[in-house]
C-alpha atoms as a PDB file:
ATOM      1  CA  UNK A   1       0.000   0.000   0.000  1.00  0.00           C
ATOM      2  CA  UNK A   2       2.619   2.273   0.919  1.00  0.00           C
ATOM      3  CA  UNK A   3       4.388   1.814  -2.579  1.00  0.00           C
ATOM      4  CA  UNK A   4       1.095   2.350  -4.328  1.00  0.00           C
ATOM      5  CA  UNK A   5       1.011   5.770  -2.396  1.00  0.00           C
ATOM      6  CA  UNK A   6       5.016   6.514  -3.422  1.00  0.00           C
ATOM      7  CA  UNK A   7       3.991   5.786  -7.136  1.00  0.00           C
ATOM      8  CA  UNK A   8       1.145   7.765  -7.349  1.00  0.00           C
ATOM      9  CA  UNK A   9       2.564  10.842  -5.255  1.00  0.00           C
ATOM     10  CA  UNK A  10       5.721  10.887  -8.080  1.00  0.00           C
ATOM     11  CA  UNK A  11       3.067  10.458 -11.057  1.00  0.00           C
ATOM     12  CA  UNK A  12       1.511  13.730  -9.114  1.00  0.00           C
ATOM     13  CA  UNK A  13       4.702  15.692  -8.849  1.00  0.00           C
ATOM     14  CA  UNK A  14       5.724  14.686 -12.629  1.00  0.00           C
ATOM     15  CA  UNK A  15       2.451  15.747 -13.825  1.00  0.00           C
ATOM     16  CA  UNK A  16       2.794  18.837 -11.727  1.00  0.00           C
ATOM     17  CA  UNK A  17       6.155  19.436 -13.132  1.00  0.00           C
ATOM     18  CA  UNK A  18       4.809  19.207 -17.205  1.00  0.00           C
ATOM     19  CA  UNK A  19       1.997  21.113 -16.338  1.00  0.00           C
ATOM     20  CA  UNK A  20       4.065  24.316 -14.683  1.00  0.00           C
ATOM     21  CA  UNK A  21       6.869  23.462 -17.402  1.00  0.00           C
ATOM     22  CA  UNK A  22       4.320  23.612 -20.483  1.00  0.00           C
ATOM     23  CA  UNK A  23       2.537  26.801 -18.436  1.00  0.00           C
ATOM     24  CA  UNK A  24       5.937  28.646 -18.073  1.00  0.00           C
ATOM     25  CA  UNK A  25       6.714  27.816 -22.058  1.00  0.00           C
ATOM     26  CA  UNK A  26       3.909  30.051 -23.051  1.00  0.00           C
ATOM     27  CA  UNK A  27       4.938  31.924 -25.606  1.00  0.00           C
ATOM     28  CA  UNK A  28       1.960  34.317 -26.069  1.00  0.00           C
ATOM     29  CA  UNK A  29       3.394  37.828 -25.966  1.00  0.00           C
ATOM     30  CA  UNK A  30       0.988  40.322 -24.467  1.00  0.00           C
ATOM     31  CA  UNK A  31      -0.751  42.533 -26.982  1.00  0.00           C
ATOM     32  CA  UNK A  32       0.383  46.304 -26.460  1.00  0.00           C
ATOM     33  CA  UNK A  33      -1.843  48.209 -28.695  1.00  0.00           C
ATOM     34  CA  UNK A  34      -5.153  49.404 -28.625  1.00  0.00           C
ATOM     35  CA  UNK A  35      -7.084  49.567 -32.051  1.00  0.00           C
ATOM     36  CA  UNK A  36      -7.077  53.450 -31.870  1.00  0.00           C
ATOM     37  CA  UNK A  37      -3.017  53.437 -31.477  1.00  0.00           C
ATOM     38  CA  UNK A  38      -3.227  52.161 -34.653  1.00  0.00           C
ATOM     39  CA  UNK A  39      -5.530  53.815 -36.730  1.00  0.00           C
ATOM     40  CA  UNK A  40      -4.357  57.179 -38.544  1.00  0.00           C
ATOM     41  CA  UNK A  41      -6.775  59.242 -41.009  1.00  0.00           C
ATOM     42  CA  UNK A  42      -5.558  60.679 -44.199  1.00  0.00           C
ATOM     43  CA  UNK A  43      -7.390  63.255 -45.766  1.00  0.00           C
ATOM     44  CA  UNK A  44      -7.465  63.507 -49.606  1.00  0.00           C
ATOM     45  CA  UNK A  45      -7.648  66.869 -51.735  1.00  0.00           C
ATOM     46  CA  UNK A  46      -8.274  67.076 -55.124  1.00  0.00           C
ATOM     47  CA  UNK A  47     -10.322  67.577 -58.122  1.00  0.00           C
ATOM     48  CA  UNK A  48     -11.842  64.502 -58.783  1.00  0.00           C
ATOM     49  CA  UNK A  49     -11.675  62.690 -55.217  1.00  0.00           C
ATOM     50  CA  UNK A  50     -13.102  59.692 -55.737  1.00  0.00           C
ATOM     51  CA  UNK A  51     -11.419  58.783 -58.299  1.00  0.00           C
ATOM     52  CA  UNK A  52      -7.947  59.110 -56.257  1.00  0.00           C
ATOM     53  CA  UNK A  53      -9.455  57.569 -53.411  1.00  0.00           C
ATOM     54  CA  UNK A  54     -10.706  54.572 -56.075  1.00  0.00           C
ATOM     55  CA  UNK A  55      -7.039  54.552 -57.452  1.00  0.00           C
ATOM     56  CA  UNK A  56      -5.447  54.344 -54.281  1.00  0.00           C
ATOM     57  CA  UNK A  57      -7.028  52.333 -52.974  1.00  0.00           C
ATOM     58  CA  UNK A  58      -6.833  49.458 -55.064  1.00  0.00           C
ATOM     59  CA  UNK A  59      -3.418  49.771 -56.163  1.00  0.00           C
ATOM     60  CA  UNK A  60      -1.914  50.525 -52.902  1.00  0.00           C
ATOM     61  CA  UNK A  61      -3.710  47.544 -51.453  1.00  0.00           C
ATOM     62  CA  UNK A  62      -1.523  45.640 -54.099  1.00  0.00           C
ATOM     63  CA  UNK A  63       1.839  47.880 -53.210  1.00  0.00           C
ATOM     64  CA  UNK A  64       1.624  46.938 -49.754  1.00  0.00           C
ATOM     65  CA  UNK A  65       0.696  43.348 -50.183  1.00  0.00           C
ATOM     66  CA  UNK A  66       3.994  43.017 -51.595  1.00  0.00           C
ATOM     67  CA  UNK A  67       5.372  44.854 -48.958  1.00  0.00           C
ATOM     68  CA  UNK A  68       3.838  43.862 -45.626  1.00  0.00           C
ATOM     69  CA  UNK A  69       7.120  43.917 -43.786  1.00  0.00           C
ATOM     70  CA  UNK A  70       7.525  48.003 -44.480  1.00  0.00           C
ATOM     71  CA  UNK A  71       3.637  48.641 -44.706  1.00  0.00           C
ATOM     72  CA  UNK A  72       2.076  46.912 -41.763  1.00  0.00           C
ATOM     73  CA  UNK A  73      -1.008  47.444 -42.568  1.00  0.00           C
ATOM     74  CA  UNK A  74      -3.956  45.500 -41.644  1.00  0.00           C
ATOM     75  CA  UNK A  75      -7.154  47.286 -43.200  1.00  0.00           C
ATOM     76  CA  UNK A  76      -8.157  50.298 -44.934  1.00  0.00           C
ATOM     77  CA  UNK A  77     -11.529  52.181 -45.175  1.00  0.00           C
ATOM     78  CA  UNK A  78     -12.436  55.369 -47.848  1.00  0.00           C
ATOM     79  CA  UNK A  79     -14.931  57.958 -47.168  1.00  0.00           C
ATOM     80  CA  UNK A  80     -16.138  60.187 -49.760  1.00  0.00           C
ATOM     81  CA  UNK A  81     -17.035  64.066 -48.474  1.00  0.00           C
ATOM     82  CA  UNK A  82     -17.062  65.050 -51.664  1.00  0.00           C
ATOM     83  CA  UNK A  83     -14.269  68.140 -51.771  1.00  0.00           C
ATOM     84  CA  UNK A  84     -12.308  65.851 -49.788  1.00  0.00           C
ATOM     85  CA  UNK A  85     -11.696  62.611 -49.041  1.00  0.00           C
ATOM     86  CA  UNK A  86     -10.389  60.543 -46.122  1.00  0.00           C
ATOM     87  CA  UNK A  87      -8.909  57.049 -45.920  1.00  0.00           C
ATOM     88  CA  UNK A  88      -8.591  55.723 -42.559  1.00  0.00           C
ATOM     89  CA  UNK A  89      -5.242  52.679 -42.438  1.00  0.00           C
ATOM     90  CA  UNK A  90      -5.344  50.676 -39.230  1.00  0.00           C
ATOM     91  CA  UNK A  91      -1.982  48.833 -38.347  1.00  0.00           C
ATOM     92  CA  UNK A  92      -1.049  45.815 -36.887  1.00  0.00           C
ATOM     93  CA  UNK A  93       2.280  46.754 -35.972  1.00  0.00           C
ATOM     94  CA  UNK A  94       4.738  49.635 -35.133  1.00  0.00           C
ATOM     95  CA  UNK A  95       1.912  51.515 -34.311  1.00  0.00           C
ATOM     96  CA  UNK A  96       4.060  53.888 -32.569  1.00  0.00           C
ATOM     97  CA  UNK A  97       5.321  54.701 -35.958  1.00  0.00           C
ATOM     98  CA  UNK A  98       1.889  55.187 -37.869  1.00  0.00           C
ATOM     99  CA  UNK A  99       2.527  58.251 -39.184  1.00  0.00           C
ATOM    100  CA  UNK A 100       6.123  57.888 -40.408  1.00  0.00           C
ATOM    101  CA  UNK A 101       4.864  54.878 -41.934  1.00  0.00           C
ATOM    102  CA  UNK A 102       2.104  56.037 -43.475  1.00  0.00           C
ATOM    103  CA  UNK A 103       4.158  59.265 -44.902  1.00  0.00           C
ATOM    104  CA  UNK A 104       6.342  56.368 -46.226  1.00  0.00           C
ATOM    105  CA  UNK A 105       3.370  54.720 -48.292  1.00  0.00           C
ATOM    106  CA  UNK A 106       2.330  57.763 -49.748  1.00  0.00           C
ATOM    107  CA  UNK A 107       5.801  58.403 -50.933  1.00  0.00           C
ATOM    108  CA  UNK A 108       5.519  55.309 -52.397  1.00  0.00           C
ATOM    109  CA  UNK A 109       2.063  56.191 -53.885  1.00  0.00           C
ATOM    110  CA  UNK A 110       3.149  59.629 -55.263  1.00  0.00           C
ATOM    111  CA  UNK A 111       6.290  58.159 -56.661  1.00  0.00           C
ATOM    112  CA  UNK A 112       5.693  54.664 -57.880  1.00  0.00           C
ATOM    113  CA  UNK A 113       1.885  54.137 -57.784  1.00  0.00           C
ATOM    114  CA  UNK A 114       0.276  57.049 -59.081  1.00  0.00           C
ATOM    115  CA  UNK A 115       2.890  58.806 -60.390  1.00  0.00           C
ATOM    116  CA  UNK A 116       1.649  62.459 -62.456  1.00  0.00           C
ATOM    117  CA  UNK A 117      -1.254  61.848 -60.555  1.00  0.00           C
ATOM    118  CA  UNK A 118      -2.011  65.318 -58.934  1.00  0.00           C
ATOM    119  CA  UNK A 119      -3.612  65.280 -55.018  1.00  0.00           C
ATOM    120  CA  UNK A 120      -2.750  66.737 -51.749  1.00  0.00           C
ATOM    121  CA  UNK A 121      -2.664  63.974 -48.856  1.00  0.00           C
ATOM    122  CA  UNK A 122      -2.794  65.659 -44.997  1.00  0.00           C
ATOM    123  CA  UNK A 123      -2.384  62.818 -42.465  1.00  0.00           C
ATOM    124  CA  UNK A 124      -4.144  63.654 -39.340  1.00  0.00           C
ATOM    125  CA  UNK A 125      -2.479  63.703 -35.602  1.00  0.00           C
ATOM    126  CA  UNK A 126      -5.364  63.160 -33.769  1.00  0.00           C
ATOM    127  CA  UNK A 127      -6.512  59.952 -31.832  1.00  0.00           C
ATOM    128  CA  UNK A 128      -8.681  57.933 -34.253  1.00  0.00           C
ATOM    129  CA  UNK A 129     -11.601  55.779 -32.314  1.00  0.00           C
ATOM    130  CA  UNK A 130     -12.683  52.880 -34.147  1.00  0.00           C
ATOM    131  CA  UNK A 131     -16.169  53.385 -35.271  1.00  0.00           C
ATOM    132  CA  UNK A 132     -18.681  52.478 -38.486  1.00  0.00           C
ATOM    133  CA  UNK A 133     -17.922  55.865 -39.175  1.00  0.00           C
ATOM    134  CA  UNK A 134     -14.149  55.360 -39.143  1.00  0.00           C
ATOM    135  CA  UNK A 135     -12.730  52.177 -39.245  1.00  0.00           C
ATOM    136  CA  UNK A 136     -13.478  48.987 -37.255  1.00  0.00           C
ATOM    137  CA  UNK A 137     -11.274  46.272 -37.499  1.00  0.00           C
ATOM    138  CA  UNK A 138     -10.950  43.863 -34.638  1.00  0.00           C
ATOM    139  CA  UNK A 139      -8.679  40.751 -34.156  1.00  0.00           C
ATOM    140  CA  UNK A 140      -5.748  39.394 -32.290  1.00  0.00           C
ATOM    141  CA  UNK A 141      -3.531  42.358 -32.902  1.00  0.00           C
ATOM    142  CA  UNK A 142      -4.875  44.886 -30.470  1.00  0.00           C
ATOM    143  CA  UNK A 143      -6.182  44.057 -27.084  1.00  0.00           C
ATOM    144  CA  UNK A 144      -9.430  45.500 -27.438  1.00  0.00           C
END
């Protein structure tokens, strides 16, 4: 009986042990950034606005598919004001860089996606909720 008791105390510990061991091997990484760290609003002046916001949208989408690792970029969302027009890019990363690197992908845009192509881009400083009005992306890269 007292063997019995010696066996199953060491299956306890040993179980004990893999659990803590597989526990303490968690790799998760806590998610730092809120959705509105990440968001940043550009507004869009020209002539015919939705027609830039049309063209830059769908070939910027392609630029920074093929470019994830500089352009971070998880979603983006055009609105249509008619004299102006604002596109709202929420990141999943470096979100404490969203405005450099959204300056970056409009350098890109003025110089190898739309180049000739005439429009003023303004990107906003202010803290961006997420909202149907905005943009609303949700998932595992922001903690809310």
């Amino acid at each position: 009986m007292l063997k019995h008791l010696k066996e199953i105390k060491i299956y306890f510990i040993f179980y004990l042990f893999l659990h803590l061991l597989l526990v303490g091997c968690n790799t998760n990484v806590p998610v730092e950034y809120s959705r509105s760290d990440c968001i940043v609003e550009v507004k869009i002046i020209a002539k015919d606005v939705e027609k830039i916001l049309t063209a830059i949208g769908d070939n910027a989408s392609k630029y920074i598919s093929t470019r994830i690792d500089k352009f971070p970029i998880a979603t983006v969302r055009n609105v249509n004001n008619g004299t102006h027009g604002l596109i709202y890019y929420q990141l999943f990363e470096m979100c404490e860089k969203k405005n450099e690197v959204i300056q970056n992908l409009f350098f890109a845009v003025k110089n190898d996606i739309l180049p000739g192509v005439s429009f003023t881009h303004e990107i906003s400083k202010k803290n961006i909720k997420p909202d149907i009005d905005t943009i609303d992306q949700k998932g595992e890269y922001w903690r809310d």
